[in-house]
C-alpha atoms as a PDB file:
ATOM      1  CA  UNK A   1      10.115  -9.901   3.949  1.00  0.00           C
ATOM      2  CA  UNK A   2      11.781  -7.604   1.254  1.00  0.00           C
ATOM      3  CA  UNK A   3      13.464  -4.595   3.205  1.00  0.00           C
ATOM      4  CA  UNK A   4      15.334  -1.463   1.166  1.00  0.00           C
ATOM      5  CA  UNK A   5      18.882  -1.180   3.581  1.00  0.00           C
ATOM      6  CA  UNK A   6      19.204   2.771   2.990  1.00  0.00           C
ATOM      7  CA  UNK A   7      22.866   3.907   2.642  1.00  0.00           C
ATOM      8  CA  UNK A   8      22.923   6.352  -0.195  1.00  0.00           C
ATOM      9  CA  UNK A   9      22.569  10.426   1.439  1.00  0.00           C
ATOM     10  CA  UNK A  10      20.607  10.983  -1.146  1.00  0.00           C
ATOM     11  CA  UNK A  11      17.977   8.000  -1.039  1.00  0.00           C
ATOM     12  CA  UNK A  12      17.334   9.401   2.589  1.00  0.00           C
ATOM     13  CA  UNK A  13      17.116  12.958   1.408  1.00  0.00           C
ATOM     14  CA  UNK A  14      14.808  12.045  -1.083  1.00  0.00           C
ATOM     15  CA  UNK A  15      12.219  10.130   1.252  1.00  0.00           C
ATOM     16  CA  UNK A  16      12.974  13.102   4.119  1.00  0.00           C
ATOM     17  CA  UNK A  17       9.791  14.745   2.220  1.00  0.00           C
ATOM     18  CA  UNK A  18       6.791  14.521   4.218  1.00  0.00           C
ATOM     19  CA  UNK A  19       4.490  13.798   1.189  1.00  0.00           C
ATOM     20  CA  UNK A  20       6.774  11.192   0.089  1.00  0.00           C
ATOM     21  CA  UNK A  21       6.998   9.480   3.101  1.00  0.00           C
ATOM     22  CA  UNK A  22       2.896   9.663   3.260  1.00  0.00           C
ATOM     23  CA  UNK A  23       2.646   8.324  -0.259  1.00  0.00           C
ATOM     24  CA  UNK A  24       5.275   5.490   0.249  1.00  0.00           C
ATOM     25  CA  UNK A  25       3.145   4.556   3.867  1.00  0.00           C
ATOM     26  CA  UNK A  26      -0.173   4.440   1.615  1.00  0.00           C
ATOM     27  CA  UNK A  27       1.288   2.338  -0.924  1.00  0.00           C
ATOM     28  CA  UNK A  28       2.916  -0.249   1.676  1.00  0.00           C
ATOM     29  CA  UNK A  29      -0.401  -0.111   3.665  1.00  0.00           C
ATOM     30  CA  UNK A  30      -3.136  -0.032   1.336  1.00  0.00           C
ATOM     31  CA  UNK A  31      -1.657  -1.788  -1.899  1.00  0.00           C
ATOM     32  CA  UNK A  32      -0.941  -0.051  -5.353  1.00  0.00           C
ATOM     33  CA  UNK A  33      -2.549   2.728  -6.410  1.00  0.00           C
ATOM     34  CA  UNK A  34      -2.299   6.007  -9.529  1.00  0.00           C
ATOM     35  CA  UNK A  35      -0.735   9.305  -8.674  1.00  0.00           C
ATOM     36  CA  UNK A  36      -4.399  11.010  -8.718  1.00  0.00           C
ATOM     37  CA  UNK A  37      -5.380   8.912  -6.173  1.00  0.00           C
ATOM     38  CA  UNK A  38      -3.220   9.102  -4.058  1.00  0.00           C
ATOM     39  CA  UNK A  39      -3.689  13.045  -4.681  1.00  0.00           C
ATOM     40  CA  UNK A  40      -7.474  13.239  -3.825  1.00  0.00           C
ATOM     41  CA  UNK A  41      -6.240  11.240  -0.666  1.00  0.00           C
ATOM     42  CA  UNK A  42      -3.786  13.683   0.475  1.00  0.00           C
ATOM     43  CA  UNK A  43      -5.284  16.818  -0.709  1.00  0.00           C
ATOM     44  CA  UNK A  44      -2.876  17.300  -3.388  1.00  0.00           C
ATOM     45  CA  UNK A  45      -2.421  18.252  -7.497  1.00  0.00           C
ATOM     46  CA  UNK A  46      -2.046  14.521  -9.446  1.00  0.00           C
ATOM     47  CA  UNK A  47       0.970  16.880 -10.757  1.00  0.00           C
ATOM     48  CA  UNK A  48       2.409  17.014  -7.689  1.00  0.00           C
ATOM     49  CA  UNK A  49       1.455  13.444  -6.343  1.00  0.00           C
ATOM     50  CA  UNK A  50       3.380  12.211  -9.509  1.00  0.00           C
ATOM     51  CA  UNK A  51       6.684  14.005  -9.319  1.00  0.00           C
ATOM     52  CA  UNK A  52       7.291  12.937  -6.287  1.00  0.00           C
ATOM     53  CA  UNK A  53       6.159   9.017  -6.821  1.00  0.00           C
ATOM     54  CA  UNK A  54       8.992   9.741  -9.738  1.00  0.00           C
ATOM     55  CA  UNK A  55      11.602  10.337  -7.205  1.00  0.00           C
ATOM     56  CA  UNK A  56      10.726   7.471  -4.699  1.00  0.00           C
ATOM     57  CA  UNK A  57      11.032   5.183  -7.784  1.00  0.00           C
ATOM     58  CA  UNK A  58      14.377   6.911  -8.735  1.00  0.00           C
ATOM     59  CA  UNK A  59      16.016   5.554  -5.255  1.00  0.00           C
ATOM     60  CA  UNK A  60      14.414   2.038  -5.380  1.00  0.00           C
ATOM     61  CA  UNK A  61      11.639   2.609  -2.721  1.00  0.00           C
ATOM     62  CA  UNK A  62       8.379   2.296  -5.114  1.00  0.00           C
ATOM     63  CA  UNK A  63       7.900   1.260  -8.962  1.00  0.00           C
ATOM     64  CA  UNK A  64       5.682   0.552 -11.482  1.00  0.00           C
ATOM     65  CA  UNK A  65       2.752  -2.239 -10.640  1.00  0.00           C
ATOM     66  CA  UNK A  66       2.914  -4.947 -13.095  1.00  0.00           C
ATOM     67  CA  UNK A  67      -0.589  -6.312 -12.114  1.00  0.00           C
ATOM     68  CA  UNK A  68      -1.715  -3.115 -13.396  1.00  0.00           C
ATOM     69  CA  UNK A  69      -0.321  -2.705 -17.127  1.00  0.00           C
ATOM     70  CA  UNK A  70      -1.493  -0.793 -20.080  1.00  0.00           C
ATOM     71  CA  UNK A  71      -4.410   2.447 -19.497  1.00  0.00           C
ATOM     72  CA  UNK A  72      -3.567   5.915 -19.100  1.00  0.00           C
ATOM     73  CA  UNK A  73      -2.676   5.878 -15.876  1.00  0.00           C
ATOM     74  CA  UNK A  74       0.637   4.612 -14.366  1.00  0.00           C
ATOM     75  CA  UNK A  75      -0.168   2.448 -11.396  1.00  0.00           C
ATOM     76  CA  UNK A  76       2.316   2.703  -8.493  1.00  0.00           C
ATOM     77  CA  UNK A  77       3.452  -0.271  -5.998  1.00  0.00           C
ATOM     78  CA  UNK A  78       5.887  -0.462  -2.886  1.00  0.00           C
ATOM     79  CA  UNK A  79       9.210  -1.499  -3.677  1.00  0.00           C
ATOM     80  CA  UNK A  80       9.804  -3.015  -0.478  1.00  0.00           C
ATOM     81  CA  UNK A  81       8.000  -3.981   2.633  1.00  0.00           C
ATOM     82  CA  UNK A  82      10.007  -2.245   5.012  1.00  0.00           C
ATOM     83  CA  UNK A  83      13.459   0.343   4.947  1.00  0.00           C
ATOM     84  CA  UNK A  84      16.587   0.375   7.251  1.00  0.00           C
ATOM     85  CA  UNK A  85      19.235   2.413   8.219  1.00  0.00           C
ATOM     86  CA  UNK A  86      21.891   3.040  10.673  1.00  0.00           C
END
């Protein structure tokens, strides 16, 4: 099991977003998926999905799904099964 130990302020600020948190729970739930899916999902732009998928993958917690490469759109995939802190 692959778990993200969260010590950096800012990794928690960053997933302290409710979509974020949504969009990382779809991803670790349902499997990968694009930024405009995950849009239509939550009732959101594919702008706005995106941005934020951006700043999950800038503190570790999702990333780019290699089972998915080459398209036009950017697949995302769960970094990690589960995250940590104390």
């Amino acid at each position: 099991m692959r778990t993200y130990a969260l010590e950096d302020p800012m990794a928690l600020r960053a997933l302290a977003h409710p979509l974020r948190g949504k969009l990382l729970a779809a991803l670790r739930l349902d499997g990968p998926a694009t930024a405009s899916m995950l849009a239509r999902r939550y009732g959101e732009s594919s702008g706005a999905t995106s941005y934020h998928l951006r700043m999950l993958a800038r503190y570790g917690f999702v990333e780019d799904d290699p089972g998915h490469d080459g398209g036009r759109e950017r697949w995302w995939r769960a970094a990690h099964e589960l995250t940590e802190w104390s």
